[in-house]
Protein backbone atom coordinates (compact mmCIF):
# COMPACT_ATOMS: atom_id res chain seq x y z
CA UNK A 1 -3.05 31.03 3.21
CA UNK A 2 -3.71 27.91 5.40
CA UNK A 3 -5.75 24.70 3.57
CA UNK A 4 -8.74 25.77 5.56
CA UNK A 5 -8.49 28.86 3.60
CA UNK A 6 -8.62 26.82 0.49
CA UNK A 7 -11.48 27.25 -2.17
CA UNK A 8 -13.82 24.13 -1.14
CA UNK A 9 -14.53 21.92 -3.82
CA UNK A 10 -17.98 20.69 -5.15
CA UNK A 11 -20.08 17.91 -4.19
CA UNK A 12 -19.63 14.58 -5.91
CA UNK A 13 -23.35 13.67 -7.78
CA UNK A 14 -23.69 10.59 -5.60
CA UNK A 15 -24.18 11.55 -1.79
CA UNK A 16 -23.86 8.57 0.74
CA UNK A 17 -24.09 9.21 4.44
CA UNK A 18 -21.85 8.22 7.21
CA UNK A 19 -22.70 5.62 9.64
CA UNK A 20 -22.35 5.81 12.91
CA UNK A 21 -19.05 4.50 14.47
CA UNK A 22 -17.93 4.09 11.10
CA UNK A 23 -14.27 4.82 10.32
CA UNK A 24 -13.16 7.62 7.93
CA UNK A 25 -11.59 5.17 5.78
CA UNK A 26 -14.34 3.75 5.46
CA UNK A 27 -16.14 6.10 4.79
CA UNK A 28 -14.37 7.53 2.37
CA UNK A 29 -14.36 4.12 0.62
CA UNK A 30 -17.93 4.08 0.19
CA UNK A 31 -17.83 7.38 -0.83
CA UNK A 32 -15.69 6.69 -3.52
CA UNK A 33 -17.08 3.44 -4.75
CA UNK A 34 -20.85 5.22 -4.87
CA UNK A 35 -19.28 7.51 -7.46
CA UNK A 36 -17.24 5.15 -8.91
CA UNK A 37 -13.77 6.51 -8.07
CA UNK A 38 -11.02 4.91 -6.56
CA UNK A 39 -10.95 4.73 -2.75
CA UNK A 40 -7.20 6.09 -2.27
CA UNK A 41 -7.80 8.98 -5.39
CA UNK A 42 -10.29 10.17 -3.58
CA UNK A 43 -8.15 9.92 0.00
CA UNK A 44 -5.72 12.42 -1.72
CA UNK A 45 -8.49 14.37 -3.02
CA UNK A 46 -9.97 15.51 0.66
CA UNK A 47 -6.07 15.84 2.16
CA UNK A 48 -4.00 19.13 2.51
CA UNK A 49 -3.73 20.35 -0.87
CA UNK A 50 -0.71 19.86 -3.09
CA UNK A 51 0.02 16.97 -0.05
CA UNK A 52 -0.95 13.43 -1.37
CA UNK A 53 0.21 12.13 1.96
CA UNK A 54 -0.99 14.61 4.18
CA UNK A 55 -3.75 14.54 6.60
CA UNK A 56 -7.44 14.39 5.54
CA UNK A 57 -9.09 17.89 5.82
CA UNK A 58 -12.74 17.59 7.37
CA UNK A 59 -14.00 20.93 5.43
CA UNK A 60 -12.62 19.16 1.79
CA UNK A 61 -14.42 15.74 2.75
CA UNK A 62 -17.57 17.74 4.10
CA UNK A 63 -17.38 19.58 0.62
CA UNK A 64 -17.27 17.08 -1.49
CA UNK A 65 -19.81 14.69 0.66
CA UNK A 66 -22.24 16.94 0.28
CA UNK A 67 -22.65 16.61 4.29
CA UNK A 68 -21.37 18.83 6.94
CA UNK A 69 -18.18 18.89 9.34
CA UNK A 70 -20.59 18.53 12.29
CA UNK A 71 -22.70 15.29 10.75
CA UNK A 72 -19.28 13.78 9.71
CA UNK A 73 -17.59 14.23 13.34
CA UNK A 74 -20.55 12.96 15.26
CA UNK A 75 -21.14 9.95 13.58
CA UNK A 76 -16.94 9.09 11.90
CA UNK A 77 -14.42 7.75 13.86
CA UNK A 78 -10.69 7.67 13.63
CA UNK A 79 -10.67 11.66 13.63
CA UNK A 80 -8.20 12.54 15.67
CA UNK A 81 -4.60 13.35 13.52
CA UNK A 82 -7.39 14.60 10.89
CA UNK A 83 -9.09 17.16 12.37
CA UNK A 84 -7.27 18.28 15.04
CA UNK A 85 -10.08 19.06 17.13
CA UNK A 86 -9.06 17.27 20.56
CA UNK A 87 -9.01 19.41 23.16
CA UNK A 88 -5.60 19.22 25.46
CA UNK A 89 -6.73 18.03 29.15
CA UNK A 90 -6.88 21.11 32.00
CA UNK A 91 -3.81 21.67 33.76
CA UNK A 92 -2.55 19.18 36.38
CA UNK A 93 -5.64 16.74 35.68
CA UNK A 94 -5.25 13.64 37.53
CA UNK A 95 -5.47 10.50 35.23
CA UNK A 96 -8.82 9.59 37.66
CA UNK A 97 -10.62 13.03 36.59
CA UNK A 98 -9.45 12.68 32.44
CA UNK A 99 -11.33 8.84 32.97
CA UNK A 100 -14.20 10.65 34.86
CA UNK A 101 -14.54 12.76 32.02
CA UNK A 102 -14.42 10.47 29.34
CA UNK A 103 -16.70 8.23 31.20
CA UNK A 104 -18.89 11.02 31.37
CA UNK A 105 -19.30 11.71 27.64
CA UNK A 106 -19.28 7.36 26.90
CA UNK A 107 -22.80 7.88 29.00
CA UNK A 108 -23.85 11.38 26.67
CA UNK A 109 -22.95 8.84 23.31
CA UNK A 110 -25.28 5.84 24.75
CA UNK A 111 -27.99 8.15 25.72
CA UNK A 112 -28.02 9.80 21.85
CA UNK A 113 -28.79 5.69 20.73
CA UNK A 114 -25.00 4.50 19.82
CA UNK A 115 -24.36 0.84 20.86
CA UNK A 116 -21.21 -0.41 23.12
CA UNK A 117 -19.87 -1.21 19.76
CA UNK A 118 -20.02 2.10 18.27
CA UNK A 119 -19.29 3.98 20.99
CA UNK A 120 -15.96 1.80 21.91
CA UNK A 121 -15.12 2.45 18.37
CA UNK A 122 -15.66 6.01 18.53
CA UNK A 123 -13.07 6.59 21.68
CA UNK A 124 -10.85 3.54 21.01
CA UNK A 125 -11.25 1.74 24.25
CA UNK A 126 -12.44 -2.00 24.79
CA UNK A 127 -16.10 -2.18 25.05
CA UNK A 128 -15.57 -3.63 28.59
CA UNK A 129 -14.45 0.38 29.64
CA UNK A 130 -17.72 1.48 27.89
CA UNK A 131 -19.96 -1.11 29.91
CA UNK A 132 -17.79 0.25 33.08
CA UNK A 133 -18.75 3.56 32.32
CA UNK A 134 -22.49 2.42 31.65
CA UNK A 135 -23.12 0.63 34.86
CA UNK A 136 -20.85 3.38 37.12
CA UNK A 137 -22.00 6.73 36.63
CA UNK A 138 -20.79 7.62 39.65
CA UNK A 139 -17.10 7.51 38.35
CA UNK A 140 -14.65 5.03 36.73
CA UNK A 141 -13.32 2.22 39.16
CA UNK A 142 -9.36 2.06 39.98
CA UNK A 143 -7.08 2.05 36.72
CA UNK A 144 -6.44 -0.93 35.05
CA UNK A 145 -3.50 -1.48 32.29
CA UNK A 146 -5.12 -1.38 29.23
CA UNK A 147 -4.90 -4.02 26.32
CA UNK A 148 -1.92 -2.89 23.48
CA UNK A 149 -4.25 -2.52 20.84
CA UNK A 150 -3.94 -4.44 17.02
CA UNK A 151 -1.61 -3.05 14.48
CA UNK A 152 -3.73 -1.82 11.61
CA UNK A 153 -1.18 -3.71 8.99
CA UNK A 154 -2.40 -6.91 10.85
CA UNK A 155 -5.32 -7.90 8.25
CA UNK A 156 -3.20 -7.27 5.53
CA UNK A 157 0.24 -8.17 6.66
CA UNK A 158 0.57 -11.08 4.09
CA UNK A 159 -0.35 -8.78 0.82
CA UNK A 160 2.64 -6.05 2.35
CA UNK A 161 4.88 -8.70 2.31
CA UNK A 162 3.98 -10.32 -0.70
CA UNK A 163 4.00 -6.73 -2.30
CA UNK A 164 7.17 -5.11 -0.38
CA UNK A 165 9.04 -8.08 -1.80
CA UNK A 166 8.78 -6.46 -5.38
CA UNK A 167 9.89 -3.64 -7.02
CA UNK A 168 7.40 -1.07 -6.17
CA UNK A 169 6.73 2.07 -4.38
CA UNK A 170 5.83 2.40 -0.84
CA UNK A 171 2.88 5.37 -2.79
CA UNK A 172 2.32 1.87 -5.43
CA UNK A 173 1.43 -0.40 -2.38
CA UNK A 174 -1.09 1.95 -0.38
CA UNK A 175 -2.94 2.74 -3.46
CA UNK A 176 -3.12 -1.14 -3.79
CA UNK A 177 -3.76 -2.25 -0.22
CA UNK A 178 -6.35 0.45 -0.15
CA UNK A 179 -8.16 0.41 -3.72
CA UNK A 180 -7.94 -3.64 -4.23
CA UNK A 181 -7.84 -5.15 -0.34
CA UNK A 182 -9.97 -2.34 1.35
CA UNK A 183 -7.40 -1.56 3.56
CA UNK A 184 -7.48 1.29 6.25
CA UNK A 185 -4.42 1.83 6.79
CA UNK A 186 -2.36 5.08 6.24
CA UNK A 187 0.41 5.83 4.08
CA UNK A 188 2.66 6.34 6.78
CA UNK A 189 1.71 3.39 8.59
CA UNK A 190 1.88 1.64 5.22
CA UNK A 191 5.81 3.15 4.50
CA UNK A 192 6.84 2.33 8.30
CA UNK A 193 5.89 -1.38 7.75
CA UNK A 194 7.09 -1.81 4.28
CA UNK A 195 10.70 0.27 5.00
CA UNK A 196 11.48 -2.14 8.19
CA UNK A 197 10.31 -5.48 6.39
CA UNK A 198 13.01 -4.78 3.33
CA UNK A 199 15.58 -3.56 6.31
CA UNK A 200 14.86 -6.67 7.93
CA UNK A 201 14.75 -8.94 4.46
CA UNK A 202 18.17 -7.31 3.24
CA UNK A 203 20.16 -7.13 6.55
CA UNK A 204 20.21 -3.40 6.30
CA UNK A 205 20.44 -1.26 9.65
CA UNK A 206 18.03 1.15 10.20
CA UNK A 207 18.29 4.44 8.04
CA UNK A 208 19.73 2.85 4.69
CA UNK A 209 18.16 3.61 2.18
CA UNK A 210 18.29 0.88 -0.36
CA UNK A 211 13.93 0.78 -1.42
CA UNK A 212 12.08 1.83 -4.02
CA UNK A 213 11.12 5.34 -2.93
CA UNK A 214 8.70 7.80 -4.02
CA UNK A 215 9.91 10.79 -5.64
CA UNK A 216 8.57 14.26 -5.76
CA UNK A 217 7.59 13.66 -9.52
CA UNK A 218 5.93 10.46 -8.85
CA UNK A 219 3.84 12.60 -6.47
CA UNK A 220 3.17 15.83 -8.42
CA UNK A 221 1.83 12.67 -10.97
CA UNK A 222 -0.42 11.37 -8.36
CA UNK A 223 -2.23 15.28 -7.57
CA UNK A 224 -2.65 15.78 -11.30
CA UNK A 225 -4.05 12.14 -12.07
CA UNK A 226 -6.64 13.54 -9.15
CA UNK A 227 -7.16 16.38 -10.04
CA UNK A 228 -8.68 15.38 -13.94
CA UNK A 229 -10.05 12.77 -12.42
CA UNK A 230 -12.18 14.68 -9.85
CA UNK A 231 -12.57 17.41 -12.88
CA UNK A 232 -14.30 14.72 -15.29
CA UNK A 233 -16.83 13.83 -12.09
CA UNK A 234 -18.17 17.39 -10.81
């Protein structure tokens, strides 16, 4: 049985609805907060079950929303690892006709009412691409290299290193990052940053293994914790 295949679980009593280039995180946050839950219980509560760390599952979050997969793709962003929906570009597409295309559906967003904002959001590009796409229909104009986006850790970078610096869990620090700073980062991202900062701090090379870790108890404790939580709510 695949997690698709999984029963779906109620609706939370409070229903909020998504905004329109707003992130998943976010949303989920708001979600959570409505119903007065906390923002990364109910993170692992919409993820592959029996997977705290696992990717969010659209049908779970539609579920438990009270909204459908449809409403929650159109309008979330930051979808892409969750749902798995991207289609894979045609064979042998030239990197001109994959910009056509996208420049095509930047011009279907702006003429359903999204702003630059939202819609740059939505695809991850700079909203300079979006205003390219706007005032060329025609096609996109010769590649340029694009800006390295910012590191998601970035707005929290001095609470990870405050909090890697202590005797915690990399599962103790996203659940405070995300429940107490409002942070959107992922676990991994979260474990990637926090595993090379104590490297680095200790002098370790890569692939020791000398910080806190979580265990598979710790993380059968986290799914049960949800689990009555969620129980108590629906």
């Amino acid at each position: 049985m695949t997690p698709d295949d999984e029963p779906l679980p109620p609706p939370l009593p409070v229903r909020v609805r998504p905004a329109a280039g707003e992130t998943i995180e976010s949303y989920i946050r708001r979600l959570a907060r409505a119903n007065h839950l906390r923002p990364s219980l109910l993170q692992v509560y919409v993820r592959n079950p029996g997977v705290p760390a696992g990717a969010i599952r659209m049908r779970r979050l539609a579920a438990v929303s009270g909204s459908t997969v449809t409403a929650l793709t159109r309008a979330l962003t930051g979808l892409a690892a969750a749902r798995g929906q991207h289609r894979a570009p045609p064979a042998g597409e030239s990197q001109a006709a994959r910009k056509a295309r996208l420049f095509g559906i930047i011009r279907d967003d702006a003429a359903g009412g999204m702003s630059i904002r939202q819609i740059a959001s939505r695809h991850r590009v700079h909203r300079r691409m979006v205003r390219q796409a706007l005032a060329a229909p025609s096609g996109p104009p010769p590649r340029k290299r694009a800006a390295r986006p910012a590191q998601i850790t970035g707005p929290i970078r001095d609470v990870l290193d405050e909090l890697a610096s202590e005797s915690r869990t990399i599962w103790e620090i996203w659940t405070t990052v995300t429940d107490e700073h409002d942070s959107d980062a992922s676990y991994a991202a979260i474990r990637d940053y926090v595993r090379t900062r104590r490297l680095r701090q200790a002098g370790l090379l890569p692939g020791s293994h000398s910080t806190p870790e979580d265990t598979p108890a710790q993380q059968r404790a986290v799914l049960i914790e949800t689990e009555a939580t969620m129980g108590r709510i629906q």
